[in-house]
Protein backbone atom coordinates (compact mmCIF):
# COMPACT_ATOMS: atom_id res chain seq x y z
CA UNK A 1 -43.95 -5.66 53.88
CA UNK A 2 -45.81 -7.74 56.21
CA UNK A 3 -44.15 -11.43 57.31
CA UNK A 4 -47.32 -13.25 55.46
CA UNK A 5 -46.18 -11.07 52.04
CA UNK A 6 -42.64 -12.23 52.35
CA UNK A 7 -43.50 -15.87 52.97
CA UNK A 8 -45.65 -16.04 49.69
CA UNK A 9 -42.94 -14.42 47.75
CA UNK A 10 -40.48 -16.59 49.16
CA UNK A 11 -42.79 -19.51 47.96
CA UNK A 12 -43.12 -17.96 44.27
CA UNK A 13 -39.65 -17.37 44.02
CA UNK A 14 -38.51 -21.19 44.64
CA UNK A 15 -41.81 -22.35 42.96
CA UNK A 16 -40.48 -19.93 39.46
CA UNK A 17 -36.75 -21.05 40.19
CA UNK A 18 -37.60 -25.00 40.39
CA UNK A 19 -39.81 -24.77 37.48
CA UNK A 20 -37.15 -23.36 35.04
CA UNK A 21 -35.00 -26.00 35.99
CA UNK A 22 -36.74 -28.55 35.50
CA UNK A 23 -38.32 -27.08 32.39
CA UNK A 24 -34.46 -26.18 30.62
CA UNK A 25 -33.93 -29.74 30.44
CA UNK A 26 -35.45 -31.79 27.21
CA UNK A 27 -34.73 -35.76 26.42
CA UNK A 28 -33.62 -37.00 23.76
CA UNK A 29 -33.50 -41.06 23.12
CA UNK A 30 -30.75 -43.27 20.80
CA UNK A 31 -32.66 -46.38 20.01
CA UNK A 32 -32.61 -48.29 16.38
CA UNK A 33 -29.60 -46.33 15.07
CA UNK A 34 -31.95 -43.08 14.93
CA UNK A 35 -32.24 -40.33 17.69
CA UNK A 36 -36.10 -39.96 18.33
CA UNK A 37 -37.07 -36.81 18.09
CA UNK A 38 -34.87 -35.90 15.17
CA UNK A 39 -35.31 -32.53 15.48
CA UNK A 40 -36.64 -29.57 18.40
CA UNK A 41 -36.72 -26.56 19.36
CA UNK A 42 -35.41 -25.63 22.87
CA UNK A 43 -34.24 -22.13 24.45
CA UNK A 44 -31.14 -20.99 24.18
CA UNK A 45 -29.19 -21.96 27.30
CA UNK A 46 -31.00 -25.01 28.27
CA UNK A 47 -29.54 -28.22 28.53
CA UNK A 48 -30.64 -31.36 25.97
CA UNK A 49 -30.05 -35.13 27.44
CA UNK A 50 -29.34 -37.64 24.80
CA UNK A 51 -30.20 -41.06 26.63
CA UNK A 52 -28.72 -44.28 25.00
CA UNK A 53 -31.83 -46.40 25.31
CA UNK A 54 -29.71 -48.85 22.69
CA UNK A 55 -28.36 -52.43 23.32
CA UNK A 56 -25.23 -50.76 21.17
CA UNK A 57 -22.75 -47.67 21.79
CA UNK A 58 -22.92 -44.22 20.22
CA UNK A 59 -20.95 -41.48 20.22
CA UNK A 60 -22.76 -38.27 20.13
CA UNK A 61 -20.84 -35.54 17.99
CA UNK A 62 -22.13 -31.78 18.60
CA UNK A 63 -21.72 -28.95 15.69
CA UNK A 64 -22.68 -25.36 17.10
CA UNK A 65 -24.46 -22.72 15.07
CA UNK A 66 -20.76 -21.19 14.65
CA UNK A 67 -19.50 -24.14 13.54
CA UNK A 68 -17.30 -25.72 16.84
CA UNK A 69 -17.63 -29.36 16.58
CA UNK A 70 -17.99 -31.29 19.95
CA UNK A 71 -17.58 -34.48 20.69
CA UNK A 72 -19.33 -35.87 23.85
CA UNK A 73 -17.37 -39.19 23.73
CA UNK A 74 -18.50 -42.71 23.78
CA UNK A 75 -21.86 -43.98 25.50
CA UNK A 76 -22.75 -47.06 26.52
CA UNK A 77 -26.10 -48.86 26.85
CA UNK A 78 -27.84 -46.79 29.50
CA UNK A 79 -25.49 -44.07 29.36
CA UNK A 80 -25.68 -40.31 28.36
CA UNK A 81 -24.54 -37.28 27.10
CA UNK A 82 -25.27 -33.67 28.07
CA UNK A 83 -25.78 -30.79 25.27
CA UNK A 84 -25.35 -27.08 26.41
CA UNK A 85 -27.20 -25.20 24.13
CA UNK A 86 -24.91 -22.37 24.71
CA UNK A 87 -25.65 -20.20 21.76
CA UNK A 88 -28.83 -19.44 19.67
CA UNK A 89 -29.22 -21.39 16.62
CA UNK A 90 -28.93 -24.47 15.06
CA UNK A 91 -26.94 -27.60 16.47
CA UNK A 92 -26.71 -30.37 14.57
CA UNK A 93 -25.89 -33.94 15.72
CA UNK A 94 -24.87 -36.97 14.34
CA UNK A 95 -23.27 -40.44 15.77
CA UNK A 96 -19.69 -40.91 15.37
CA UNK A 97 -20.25 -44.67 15.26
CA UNK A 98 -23.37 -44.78 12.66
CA UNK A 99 -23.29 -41.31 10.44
CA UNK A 100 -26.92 -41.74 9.48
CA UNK A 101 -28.22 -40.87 13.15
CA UNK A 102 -28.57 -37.30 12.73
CA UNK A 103 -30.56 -34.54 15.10
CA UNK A 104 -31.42 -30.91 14.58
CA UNK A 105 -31.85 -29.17 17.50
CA UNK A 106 -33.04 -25.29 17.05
CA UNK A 107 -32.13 -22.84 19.77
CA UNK A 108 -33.64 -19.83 20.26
């Protein structure tokens, strides 16, 4: 393989490898007392970030498809909370603090 060869796939490779990374994260805001979206779809594996964009705290509260319930603790205004969507299915979420905020996240 010639040096030019290797120096293009080089390039693809950490052009493919940055672009997964980036893309396996999604955004999720708390604002109102609702989670906006309120539901998704994102692959299995990726990683969901639940901003509170809120003047109040939440406390995001994870159930996996297999039923594990996970709670991400308490955030604060401008705080956040990181979701591994670990398995493929459906995670539900809710607000410890205000049980109405709910989120359906699909992971497949």
């Amino acid at each position: 393989m010639s040096t030019r060869t290797w120096i293009v796939a080089i390039g693809l490779c950490a052009f493919v490898t940055a672009s997964g990374a980036y893309a396996a994260a999604a955004l999720v805001s708390q604002k109102g007392k609702i989670f906006t979206p309120d539901e998704l779809t994102q692959g299995s594996g990726s990683t969901l970030r639940i901003d509170n964009d809120d003047t109040i705290p939440h406390n995001v509260q994870v159930t996996t498809p297999d039923g594990e319930n996970r709670n991400m603790g308490m955030q604060k205004p401008g705080e956040f909370a990181d979701v591994v969507l670990d398995k493929s299915g459906d995670f539900m979420v809710r607000c410890g603090i205000h049980p109405k905020m709910k989120l359906v996240i699909h992971a497949r």
